[in-house]
N, C-alpha and C. Protein backbone atom coordinates (compact mmCIF):
# COMPACT_ATOMS: atom_id res chain seq x y z
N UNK A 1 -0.24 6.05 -24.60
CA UNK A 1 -0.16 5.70 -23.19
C UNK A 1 -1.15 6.53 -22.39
N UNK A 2 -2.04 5.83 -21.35
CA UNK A 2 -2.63 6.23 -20.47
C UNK A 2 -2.21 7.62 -19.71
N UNK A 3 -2.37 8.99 -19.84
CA UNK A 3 -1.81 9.76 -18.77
C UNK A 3 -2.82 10.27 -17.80
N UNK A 4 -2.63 9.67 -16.74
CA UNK A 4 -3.31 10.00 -15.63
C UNK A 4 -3.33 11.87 -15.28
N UNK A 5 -4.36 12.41 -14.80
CA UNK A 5 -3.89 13.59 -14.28
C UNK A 5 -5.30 13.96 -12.99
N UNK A 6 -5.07 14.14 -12.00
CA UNK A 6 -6.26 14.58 -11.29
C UNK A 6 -7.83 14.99 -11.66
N UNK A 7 -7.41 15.66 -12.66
CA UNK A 7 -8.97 16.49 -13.19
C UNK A 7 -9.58 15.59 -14.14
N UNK A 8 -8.94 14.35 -15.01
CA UNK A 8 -9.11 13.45 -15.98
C UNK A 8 -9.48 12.20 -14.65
N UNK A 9 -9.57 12.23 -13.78
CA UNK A 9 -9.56 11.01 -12.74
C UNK A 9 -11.06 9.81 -12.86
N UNK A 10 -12.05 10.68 -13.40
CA UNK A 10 -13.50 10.11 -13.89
C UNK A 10 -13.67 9.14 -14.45
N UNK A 11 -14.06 7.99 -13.69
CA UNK A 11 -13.86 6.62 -14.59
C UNK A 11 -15.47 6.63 -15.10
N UNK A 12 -15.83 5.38 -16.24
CA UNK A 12 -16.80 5.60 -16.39
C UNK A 12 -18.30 4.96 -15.08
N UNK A 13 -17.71 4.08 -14.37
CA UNK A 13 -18.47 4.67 -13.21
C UNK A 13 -18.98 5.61 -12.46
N UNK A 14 -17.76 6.26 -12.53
CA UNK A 14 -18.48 7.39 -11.67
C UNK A 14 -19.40 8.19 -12.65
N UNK A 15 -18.99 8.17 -14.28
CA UNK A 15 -20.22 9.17 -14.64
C UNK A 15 -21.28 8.47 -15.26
N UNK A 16 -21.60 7.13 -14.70
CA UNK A 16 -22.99 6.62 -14.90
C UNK A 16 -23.73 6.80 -13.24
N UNK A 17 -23.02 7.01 -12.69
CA UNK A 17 -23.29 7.59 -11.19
C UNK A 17 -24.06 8.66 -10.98
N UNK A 18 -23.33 9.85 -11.53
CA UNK A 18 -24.14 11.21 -11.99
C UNK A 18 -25.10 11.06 -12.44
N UNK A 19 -25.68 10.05 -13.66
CA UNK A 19 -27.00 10.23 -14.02
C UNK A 19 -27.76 9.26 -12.61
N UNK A 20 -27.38 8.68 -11.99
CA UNK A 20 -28.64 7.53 -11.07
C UNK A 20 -29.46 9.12 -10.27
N UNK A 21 -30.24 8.39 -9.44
CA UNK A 21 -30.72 9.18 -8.93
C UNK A 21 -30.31 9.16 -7.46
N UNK A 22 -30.41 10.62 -7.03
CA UNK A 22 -29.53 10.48 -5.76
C UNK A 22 -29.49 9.51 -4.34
N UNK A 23 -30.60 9.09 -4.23
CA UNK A 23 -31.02 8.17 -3.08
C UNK A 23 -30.20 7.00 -3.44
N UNK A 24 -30.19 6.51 -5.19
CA UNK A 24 -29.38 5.40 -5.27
C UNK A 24 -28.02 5.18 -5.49
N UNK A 25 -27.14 6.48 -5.11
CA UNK A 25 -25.80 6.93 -5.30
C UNK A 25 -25.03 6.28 -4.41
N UNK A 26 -23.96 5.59 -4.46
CA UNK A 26 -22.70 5.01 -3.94
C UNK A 26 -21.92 5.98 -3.20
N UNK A 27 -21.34 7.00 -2.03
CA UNK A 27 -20.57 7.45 -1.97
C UNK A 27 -19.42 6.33 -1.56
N UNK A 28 -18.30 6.45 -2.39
CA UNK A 28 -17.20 5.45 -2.08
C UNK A 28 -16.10 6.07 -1.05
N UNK A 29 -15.45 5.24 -0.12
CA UNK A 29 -15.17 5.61 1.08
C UNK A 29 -13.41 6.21 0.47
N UNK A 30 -12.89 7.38 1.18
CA UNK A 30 -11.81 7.67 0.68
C UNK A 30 -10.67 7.23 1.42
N UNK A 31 -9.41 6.97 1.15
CA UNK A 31 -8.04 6.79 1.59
C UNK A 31 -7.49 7.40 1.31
N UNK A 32 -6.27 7.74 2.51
CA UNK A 32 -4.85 8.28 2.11
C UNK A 32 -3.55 7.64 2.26
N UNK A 33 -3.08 7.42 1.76
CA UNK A 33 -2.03 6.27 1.50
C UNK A 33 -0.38 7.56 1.83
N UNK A 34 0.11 7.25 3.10
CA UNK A 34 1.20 7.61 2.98
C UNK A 34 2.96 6.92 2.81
N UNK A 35 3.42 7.05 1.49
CA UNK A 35 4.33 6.47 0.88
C UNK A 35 5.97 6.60 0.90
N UNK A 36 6.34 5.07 1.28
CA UNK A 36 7.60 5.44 1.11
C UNK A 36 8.73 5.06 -0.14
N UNK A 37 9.52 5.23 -0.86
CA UNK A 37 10.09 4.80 -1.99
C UNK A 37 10.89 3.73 -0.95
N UNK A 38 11.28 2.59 -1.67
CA UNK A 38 12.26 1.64 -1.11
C UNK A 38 13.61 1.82 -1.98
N UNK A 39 14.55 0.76 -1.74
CA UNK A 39 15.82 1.26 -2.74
C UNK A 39 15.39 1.13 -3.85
N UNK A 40 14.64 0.31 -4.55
CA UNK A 40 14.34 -0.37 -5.73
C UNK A 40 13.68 0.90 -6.23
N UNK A 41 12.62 1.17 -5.64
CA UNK A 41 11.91 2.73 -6.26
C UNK A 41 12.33 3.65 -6.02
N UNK A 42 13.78 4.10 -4.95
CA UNK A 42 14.14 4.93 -5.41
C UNK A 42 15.45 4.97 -6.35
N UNK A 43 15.97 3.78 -6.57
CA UNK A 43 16.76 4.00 -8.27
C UNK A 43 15.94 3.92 -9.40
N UNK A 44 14.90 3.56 -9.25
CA UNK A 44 13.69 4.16 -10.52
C UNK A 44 12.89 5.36 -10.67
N UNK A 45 13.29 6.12 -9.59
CA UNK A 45 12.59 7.41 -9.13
C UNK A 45 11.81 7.73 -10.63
N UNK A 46 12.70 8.32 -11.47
CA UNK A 46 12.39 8.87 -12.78
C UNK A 46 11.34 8.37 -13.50
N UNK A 47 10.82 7.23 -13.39
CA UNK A 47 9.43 6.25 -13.62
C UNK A 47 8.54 6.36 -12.82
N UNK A 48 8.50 7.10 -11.91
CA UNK A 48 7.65 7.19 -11.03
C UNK A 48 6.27 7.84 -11.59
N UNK A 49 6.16 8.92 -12.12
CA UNK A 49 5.11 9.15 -12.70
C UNK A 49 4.23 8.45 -14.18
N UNK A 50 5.55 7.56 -14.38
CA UNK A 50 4.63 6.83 -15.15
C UNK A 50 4.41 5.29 -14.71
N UNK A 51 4.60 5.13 -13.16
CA UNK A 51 4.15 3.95 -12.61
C UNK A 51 2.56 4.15 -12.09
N UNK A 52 2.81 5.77 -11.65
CA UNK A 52 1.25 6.02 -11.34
C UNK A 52 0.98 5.80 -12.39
N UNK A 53 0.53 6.91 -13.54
CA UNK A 53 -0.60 6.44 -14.91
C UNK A 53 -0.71 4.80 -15.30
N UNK A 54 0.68 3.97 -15.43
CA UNK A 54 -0.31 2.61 -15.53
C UNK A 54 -0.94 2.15 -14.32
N UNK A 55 -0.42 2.43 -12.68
CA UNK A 55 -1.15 1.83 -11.47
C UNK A 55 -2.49 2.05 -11.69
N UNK A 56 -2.97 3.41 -11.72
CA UNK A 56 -4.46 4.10 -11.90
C UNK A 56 -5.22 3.44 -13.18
N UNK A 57 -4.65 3.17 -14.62
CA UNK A 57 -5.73 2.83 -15.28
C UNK A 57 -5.92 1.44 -14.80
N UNK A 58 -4.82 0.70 -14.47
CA UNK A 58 -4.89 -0.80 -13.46
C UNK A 58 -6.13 -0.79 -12.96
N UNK A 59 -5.90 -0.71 -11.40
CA UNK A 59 -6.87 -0.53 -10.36
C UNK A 59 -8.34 0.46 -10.93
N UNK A 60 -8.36 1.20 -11.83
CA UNK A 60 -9.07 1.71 -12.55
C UNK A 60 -10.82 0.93 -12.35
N UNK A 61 -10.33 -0.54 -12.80
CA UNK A 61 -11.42 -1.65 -13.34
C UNK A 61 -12.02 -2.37 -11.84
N UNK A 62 -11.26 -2.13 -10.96
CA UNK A 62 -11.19 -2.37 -9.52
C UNK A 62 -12.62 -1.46 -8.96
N UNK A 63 -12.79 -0.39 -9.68
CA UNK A 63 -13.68 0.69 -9.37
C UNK A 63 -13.08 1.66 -8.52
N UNK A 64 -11.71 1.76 -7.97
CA UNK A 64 -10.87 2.07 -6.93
C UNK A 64 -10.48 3.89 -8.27
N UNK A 65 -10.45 5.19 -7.91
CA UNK A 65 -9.86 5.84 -8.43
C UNK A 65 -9.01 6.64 -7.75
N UNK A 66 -7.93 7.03 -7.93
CA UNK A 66 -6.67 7.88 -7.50
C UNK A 66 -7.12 9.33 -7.91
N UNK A 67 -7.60 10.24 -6.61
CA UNK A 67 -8.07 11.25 -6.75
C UNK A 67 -6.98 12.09 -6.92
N UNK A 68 -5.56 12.18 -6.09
CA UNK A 68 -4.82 13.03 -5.89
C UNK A 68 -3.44 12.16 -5.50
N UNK A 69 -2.11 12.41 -6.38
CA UNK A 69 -1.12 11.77 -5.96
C UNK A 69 -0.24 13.30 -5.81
N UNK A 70 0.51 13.19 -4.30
CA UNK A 70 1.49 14.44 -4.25
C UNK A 70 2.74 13.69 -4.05
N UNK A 71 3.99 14.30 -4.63
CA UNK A 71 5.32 13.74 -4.40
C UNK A 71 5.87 14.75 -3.08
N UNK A 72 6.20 14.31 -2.06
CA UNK A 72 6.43 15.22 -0.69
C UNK A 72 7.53 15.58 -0.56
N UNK A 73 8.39 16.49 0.46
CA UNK A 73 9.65 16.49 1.02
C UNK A 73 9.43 15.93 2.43
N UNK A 74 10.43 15.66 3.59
CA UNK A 74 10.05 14.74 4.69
C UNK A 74 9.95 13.48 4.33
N UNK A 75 9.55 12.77 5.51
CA UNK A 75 9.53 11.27 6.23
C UNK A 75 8.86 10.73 5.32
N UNK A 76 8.17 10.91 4.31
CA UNK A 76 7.44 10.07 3.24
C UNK A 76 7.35 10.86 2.13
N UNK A 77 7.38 10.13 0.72
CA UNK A 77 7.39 10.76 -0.39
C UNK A 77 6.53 10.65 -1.39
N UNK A 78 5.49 10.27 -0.68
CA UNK A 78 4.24 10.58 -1.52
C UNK A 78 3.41 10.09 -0.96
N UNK A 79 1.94 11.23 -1.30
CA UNK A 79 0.61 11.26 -0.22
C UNK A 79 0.14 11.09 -1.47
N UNK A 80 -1.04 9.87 -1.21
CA UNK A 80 -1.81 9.16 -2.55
C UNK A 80 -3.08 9.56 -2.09
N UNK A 81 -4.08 10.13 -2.40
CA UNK A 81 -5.55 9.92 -2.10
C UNK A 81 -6.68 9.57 -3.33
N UNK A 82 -6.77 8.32 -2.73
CA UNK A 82 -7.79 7.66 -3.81
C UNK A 82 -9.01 7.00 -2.99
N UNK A 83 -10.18 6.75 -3.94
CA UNK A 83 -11.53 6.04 -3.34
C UNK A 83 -11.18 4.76 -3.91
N UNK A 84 -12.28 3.75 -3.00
CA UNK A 84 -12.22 2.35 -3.22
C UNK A 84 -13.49 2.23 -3.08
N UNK A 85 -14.28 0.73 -3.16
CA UNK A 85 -15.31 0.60 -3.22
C UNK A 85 -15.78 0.06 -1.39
N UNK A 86 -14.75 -0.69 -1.23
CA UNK A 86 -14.87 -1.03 -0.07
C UNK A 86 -13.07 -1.02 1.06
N UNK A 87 -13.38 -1.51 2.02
CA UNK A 87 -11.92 -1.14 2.65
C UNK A 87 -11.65 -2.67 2.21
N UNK A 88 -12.18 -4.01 1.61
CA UNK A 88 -11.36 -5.00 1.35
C UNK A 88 -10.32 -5.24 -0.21
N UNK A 89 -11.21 -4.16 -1.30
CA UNK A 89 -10.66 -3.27 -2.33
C UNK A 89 -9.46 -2.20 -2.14
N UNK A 90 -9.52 -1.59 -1.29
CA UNK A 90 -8.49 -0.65 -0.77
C UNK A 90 -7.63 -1.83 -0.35
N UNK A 91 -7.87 -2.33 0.45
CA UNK A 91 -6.54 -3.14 1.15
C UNK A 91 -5.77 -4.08 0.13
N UNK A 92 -6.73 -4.76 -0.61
CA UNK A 92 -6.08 -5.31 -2.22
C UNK A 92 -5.17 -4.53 -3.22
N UNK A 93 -5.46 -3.63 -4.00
CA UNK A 93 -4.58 -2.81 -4.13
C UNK A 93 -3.25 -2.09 -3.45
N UNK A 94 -3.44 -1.76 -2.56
CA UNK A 94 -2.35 -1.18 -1.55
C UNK A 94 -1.45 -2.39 -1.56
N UNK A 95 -1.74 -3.53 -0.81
CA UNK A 95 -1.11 -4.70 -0.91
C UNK A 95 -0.23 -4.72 -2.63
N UNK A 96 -1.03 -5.30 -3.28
CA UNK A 96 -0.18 -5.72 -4.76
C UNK A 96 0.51 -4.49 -5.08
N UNK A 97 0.57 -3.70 -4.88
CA UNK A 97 1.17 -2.09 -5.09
C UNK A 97 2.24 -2.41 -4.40
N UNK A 98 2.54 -2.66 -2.93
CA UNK A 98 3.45 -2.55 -2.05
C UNK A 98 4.45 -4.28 -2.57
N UNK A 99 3.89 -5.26 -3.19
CA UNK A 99 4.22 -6.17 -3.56
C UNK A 99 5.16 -6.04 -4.91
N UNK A 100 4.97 -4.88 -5.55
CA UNK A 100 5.69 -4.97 -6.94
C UNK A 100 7.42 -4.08 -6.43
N UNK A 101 7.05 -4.05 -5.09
CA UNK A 101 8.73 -3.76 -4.45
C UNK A 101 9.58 -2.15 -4.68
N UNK A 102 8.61 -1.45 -5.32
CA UNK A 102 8.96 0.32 -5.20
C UNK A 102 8.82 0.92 -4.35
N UNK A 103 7.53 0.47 -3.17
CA UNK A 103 7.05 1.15 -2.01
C UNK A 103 7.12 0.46 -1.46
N UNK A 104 6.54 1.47 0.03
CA UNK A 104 6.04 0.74 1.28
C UNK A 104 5.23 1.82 1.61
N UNK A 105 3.62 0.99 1.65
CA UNK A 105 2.66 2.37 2.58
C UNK A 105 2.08 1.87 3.81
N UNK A 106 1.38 3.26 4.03
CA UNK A 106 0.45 2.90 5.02
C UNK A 106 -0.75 3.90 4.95
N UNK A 107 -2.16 3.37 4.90
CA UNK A 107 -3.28 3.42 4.68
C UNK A 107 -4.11 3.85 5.81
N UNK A 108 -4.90 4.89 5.56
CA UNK A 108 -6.00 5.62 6.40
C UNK A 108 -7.27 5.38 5.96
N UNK A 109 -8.13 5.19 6.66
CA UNK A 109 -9.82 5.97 6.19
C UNK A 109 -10.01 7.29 5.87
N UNK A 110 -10.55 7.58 5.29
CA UNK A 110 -10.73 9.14 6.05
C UNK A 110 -12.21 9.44 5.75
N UNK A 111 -12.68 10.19 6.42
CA UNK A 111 -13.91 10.52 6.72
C UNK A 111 -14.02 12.13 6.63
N UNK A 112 -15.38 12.45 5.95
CA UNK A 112 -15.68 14.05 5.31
C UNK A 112 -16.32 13.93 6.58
N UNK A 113 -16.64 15.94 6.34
CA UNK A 113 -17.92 16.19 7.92
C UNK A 113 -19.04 15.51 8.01
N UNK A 114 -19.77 15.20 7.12
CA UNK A 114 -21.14 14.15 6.70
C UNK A 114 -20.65 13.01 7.16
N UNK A 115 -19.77 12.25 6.91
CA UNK A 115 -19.43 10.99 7.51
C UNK A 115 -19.34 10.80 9.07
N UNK A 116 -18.67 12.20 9.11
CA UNK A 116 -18.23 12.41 11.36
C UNK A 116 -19.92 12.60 11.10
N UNK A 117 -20.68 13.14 10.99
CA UNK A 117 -21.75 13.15 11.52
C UNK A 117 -22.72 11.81 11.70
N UNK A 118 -22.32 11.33 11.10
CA UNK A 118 -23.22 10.02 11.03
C UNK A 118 -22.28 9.10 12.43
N UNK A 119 -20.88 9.07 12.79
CA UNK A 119 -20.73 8.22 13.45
C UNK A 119 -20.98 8.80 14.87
N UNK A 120 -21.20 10.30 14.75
CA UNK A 120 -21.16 11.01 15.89
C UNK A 120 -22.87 10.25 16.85
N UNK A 121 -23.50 10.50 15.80
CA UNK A 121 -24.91 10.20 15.96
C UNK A 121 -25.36 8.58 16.27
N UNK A 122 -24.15 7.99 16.40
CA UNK A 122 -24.23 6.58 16.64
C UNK A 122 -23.49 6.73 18.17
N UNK A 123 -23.08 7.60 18.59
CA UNK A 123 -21.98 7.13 20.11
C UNK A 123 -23.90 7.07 21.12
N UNK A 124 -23.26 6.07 21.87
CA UNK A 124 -24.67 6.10 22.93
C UNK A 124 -24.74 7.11 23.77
């Protein structure tokens, strides 16, 4: 079985990426997905970590990778941060995810300092 773990997260995209050359590099845009268990996922709680490892090699082929999954205390119980290729990829996943009836999320952009700089440099 697939075991997902943060530091193993490297699909083989990304490390045919590493070799391109930098001008022709993809940075893929990141999300944070904040999660709630429903009843259904939470009487399956105990599967939960192995719903991530098959979700991730899933969406895997999507080009989409799950950088960081945390299980929380508080108003939501798990902060997902993964890249997508685009936000209509992100929104596909999230969707069929929230469709298999364990969760319910809700989805951010998020943007590094390089990114604020670029939109900063666009205000008129």
């Amino acid at each position: 079985m697939f075991r997902w773990r943060p530091q193993l997260a490297t699909t083989k995209l990304d490390e045919s990426k590493s070799k391109a050359a930098p001008e022709t590099e993809k940075i893929k845009p990141t999300y944070i997905s904040l999660v709630k268990f429903t009843e259904k996922g939470i009487q399956n709680a105990k599967q939960t970590t192995q719903r991530l490892d098959a979700w991730a090699a899933k969406v895997q082929s999507m080009g989409v990778t799950i950088k960081q999954m945390y299980w929380t205390l508080g108003e939501y119980d798990q902060v997902c941060i993964f890249e997508a290729p685009d936000d209509e990829t992100a929104a596909s996943v999230l969707l069929a995810a929230n469709m298999l009836g364990n969760i319910r999320s809700q989805a951010m952009r998020a943007f590094t300092a390089a990114d604020m700089d670029k939109i900063l440099a666009k205000i008129p």
